[in-house]
N, C-alpha and C. Protein backbone atom coordinates (compact mmCIF):
# COMPACT_ATOMS: atom_id res chain seq x y z
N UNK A 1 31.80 0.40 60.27
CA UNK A 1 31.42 1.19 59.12
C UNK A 1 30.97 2.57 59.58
N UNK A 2 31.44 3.91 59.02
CA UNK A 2 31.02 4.81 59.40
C UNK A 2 29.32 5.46 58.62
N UNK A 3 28.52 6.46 59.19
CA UNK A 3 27.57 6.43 58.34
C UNK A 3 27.55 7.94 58.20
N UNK A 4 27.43 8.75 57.37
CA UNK A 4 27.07 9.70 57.08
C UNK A 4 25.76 10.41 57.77
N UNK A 5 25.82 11.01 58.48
CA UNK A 5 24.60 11.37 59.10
C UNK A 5 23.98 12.38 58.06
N UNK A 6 22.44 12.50 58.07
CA UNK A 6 21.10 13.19 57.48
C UNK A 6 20.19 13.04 58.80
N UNK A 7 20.33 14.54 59.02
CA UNK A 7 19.14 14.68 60.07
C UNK A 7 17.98 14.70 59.71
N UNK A 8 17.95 14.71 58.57
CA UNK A 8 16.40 15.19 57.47
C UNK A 8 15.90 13.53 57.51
N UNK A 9 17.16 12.89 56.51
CA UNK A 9 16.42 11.28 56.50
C UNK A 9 16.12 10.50 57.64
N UNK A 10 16.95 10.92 58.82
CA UNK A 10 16.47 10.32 59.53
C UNK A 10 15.29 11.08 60.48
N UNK A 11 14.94 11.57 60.26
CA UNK A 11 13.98 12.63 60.76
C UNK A 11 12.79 12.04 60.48
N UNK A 12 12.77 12.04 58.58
CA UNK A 12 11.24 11.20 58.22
C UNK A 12 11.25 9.54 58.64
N UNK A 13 12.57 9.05 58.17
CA UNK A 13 12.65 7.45 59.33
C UNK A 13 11.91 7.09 60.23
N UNK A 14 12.26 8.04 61.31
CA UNK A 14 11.62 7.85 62.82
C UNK A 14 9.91 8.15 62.44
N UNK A 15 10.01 9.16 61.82
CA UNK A 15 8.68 9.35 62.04
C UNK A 15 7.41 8.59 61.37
N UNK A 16 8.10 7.97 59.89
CA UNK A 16 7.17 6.77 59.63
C UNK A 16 7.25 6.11 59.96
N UNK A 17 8.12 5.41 60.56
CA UNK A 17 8.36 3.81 61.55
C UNK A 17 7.55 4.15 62.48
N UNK A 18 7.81 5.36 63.31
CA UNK A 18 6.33 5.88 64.59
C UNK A 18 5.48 5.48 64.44
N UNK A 19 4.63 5.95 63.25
CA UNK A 19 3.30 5.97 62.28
C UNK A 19 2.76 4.38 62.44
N UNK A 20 3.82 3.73 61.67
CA UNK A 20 3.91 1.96 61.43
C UNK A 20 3.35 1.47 62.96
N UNK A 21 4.00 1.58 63.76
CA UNK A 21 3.81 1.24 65.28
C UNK A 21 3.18 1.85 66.01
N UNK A 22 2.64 2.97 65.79
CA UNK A 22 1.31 3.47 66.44
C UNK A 22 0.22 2.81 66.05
N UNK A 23 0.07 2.46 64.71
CA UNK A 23 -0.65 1.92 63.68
C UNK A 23 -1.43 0.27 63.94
N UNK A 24 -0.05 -0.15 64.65
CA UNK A 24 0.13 -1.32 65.23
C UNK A 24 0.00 -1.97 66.63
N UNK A 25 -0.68 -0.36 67.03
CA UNK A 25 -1.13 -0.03 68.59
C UNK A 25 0.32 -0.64 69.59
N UNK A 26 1.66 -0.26 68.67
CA UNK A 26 2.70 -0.56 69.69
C UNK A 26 3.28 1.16 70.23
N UNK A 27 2.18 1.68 71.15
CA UNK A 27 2.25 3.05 71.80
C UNK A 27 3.92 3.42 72.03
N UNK A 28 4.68 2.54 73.14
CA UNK A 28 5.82 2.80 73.61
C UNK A 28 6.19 2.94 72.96
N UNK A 29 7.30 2.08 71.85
CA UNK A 29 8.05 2.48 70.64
C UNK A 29 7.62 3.26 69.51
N UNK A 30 6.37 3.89 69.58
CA UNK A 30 5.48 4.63 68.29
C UNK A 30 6.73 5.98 69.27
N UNK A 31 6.26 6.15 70.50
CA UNK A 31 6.21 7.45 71.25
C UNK A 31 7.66 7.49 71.16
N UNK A 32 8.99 6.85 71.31
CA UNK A 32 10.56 6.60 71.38
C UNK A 32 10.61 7.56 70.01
N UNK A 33 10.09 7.14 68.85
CA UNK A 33 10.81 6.96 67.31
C UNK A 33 9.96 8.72 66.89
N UNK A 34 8.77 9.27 67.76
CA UNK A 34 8.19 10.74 67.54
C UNK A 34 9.21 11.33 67.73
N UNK A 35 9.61 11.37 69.11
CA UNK A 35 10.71 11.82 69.77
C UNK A 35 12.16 11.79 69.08
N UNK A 36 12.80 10.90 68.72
CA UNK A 36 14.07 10.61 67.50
C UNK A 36 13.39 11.61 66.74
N UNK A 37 12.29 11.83 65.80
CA UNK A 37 12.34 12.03 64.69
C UNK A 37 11.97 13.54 64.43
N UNK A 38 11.57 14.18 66.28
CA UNK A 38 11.68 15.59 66.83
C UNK A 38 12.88 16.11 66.75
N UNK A 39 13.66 15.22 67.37
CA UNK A 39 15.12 15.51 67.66
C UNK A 39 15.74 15.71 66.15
N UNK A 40 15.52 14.77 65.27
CA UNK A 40 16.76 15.25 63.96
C UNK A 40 16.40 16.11 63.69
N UNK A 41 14.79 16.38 63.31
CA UNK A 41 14.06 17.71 62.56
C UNK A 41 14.61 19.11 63.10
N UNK A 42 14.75 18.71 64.29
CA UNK A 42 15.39 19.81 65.22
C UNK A 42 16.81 20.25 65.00
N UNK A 43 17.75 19.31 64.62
CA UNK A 43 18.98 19.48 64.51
C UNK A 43 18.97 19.78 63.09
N UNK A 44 18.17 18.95 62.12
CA UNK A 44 18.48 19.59 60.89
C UNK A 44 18.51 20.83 60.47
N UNK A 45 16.88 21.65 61.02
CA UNK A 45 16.82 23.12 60.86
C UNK A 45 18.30 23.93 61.33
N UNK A 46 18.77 23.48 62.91
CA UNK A 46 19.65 23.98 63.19
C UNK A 46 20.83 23.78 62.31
N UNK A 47 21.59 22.94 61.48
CA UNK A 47 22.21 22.70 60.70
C UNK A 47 22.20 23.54 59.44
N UNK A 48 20.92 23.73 59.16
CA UNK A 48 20.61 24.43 58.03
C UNK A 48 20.75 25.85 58.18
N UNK A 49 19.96 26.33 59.26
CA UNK A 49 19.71 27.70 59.24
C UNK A 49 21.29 28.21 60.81
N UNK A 50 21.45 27.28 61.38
CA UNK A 50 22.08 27.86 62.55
C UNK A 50 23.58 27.95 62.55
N UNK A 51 24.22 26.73 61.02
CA UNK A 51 25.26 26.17 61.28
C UNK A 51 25.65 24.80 62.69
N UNK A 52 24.57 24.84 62.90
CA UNK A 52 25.05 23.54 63.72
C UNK A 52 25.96 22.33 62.63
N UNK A 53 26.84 21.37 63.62
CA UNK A 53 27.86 20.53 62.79
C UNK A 53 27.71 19.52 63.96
N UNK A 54 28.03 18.47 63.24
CA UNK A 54 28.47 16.74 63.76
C UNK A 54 29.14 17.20 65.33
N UNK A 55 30.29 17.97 65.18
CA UNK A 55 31.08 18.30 66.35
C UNK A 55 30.25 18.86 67.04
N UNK A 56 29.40 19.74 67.27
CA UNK A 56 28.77 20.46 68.37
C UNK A 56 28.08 19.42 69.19
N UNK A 57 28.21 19.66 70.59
CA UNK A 57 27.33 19.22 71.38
C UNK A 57 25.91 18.65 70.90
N UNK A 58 24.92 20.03 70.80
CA UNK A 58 23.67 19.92 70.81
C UNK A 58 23.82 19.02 69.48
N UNK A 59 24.51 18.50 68.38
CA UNK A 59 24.06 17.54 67.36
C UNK A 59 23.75 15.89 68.23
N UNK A 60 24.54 15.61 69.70
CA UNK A 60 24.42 14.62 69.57
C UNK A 60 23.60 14.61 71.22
N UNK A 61 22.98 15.68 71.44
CA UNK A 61 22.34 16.26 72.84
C UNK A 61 20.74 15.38 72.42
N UNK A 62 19.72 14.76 73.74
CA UNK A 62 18.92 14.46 73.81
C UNK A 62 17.63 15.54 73.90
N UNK A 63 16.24 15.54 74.02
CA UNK A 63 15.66 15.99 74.99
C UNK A 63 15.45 15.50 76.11
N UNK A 64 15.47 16.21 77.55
CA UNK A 64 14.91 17.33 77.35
C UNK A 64 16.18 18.30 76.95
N UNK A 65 17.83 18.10 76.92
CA UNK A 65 18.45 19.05 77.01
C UNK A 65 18.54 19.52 75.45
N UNK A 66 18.36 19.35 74.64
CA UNK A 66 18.43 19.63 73.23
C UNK A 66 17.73 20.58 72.96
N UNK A 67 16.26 20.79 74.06
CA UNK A 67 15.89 22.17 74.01
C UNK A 67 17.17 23.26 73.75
N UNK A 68 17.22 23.30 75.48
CA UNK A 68 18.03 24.40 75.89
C UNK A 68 19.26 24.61 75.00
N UNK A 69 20.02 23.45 74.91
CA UNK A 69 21.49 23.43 73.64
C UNK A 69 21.31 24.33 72.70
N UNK A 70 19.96 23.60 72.09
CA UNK A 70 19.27 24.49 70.60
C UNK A 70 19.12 25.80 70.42
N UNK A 71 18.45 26.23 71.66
CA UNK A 71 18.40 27.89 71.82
C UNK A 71 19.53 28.40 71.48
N UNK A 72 20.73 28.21 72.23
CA UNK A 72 21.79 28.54 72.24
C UNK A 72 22.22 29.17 71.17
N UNK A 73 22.26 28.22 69.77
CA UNK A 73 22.46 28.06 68.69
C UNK A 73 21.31 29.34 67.69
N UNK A 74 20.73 29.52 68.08
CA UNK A 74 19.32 30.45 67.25
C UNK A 74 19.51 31.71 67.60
N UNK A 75 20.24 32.54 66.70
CA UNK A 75 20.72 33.84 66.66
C UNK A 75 20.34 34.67 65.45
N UNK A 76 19.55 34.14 64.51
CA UNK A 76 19.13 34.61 63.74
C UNK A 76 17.30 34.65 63.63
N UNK A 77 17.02 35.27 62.51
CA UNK A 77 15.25 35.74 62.40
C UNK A 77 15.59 34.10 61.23
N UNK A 78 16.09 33.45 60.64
CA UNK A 78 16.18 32.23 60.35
C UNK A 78 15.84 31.43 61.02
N UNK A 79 16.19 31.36 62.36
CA UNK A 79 15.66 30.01 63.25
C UNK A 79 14.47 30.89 64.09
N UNK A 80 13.64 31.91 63.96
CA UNK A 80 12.58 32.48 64.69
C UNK A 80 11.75 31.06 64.98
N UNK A 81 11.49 30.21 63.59
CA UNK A 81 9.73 29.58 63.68
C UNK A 81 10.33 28.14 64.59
N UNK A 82 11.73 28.46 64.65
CA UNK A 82 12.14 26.80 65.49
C UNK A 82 12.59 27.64 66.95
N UNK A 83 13.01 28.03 67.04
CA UNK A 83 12.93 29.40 68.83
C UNK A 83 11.40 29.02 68.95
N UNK A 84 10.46 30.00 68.47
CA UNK A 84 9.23 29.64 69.23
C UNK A 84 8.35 28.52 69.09
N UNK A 85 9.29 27.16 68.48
CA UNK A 85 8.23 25.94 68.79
C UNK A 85 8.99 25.24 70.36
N UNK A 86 10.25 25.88 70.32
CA UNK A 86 11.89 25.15 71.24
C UNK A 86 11.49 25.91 72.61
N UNK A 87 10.35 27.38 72.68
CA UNK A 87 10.21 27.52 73.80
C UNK A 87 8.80 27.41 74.25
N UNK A 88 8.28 27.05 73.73
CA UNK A 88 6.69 26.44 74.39
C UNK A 88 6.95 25.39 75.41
N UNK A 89 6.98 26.01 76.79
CA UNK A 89 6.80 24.71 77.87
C UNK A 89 6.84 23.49 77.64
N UNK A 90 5.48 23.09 76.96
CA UNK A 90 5.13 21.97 76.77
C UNK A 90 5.73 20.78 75.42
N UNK A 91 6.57 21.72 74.62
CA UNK A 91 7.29 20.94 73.62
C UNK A 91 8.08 19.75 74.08
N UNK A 92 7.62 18.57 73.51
CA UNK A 92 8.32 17.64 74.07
C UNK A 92 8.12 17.30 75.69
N UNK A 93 7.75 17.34 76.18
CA UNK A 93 7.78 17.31 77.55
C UNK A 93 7.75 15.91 77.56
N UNK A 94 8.00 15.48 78.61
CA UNK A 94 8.09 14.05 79.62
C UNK A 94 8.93 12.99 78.34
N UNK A 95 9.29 13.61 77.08
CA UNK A 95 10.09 12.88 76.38
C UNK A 95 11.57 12.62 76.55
N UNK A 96 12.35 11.24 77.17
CA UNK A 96 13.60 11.83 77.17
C UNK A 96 14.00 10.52 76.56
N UNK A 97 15.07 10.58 75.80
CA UNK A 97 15.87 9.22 75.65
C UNK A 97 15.91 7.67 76.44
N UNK A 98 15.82 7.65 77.84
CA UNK A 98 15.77 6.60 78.44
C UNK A 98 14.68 5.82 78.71
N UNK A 99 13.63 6.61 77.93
CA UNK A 99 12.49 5.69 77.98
C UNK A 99 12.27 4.18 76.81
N UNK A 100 13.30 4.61 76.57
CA UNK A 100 13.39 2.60 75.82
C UNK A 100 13.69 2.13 76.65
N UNK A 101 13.78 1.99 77.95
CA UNK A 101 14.08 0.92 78.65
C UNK A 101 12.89 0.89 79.37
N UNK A 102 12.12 1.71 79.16
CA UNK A 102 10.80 1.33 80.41
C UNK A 102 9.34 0.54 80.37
N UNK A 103 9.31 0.10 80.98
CA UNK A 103 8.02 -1.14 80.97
C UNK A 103 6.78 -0.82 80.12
N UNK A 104 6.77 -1.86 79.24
CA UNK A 104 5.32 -1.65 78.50
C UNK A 104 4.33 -1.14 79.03
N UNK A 105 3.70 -0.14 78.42
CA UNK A 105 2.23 0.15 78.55
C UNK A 105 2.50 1.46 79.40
N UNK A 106 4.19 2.00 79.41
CA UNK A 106 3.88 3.58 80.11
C UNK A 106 3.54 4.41 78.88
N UNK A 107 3.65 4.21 77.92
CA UNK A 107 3.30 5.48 77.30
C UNK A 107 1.17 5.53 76.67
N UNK A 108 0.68 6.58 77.41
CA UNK A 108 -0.62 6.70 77.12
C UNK A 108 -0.76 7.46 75.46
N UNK A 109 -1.92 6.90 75.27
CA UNK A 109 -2.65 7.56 74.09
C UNK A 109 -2.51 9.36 73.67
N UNK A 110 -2.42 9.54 74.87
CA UNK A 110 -2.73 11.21 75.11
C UNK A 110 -1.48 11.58 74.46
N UNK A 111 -0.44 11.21 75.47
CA UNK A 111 0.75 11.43 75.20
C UNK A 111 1.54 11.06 74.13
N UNK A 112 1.21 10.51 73.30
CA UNK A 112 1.26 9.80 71.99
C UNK A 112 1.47 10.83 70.81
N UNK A 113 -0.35 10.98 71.00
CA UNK A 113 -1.13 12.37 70.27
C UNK A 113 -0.03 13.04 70.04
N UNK A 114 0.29 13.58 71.49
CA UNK A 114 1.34 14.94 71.74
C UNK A 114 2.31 15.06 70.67
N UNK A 115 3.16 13.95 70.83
CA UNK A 115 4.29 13.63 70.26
C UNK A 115 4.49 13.97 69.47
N UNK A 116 3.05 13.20 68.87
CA UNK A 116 3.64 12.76 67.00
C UNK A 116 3.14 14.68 66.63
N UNK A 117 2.20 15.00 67.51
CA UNK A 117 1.71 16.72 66.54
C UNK A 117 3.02 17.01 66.82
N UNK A 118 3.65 17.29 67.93
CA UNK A 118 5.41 17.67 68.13
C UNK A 118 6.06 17.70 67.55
N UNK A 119 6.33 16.74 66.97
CA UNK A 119 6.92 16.10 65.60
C UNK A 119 6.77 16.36 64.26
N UNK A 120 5.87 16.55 64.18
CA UNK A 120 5.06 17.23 62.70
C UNK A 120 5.66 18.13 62.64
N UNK A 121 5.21 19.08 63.69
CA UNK A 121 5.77 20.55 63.55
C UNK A 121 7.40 20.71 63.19
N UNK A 122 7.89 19.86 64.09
CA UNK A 122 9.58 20.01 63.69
C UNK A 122 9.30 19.82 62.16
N UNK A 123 9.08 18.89 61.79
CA UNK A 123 9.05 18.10 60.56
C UNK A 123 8.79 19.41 59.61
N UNK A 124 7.40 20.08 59.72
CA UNK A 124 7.06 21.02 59.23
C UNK A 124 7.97 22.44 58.67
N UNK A 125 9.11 22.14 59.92
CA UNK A 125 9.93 23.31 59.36
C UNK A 125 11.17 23.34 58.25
N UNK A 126 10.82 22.05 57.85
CA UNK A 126 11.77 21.39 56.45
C UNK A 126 11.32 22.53 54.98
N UNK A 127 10.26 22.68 55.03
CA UNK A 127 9.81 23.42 53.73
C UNK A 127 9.16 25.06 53.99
């Protein structure tokens, strides 16, 4: 079955399921689903304001490289407030896709925090 992708719906998805399982003091998968739900927020703006499409790379690019992809894409004073969240050092950091496979109990509290404010902010640039 094919699915129609929504970077938006799945954007808020990840990020209340996060919520649910942070909630549920299940840290690792809270911290996986911030991260997903960074990533669509991210692609959506770009979609919206950048023309990003299904076909481009950076739609189906992870972090950390979805940073850099993303830049790419931000050529306008439209994507300014997603450029300067995409170049803060610390955006996203130590988040990458392959951490669903890694042993319970790596992801700390701290780093959690991080995430989900990370996340917000993408989130934030919906309205």
């Amino acid at each position: 079955m094919a699915y129609t992708p929504s970077m938006e719906s799945a954007a808020n998805r990840h990020y209340n399921d996060a919520v649910l399982l942070q909630n549920n003091q299940r840290r690792d998968n809270a911290g996986y689903h911030f991260g997903l739900a960074a990533e669509c927020a991210v692609k959506h703006v770009l979609a919206r304001d950048c023309g990003l499409r299904p076909h481009d790379d950076a739609w189906w690019a992870h972090f950390p490289h979805l940073r850099n992809d993303s830049l790419l894409y931000i050529n306008s004073r439209q994507g300014a407030e997603l450029r300067k969240l995409l170049e803060a050092p610390a955006y996203m950091q130590e988040w990458n896709v392959t951490m669903r496979y890694a042993d319970n109990g790596a992801i700390d509290a701290a780093r959690l925090q991080r995430w989900q404010t990370q996340a917000n902010q993408a989130l934030g640039l919906f309205y």
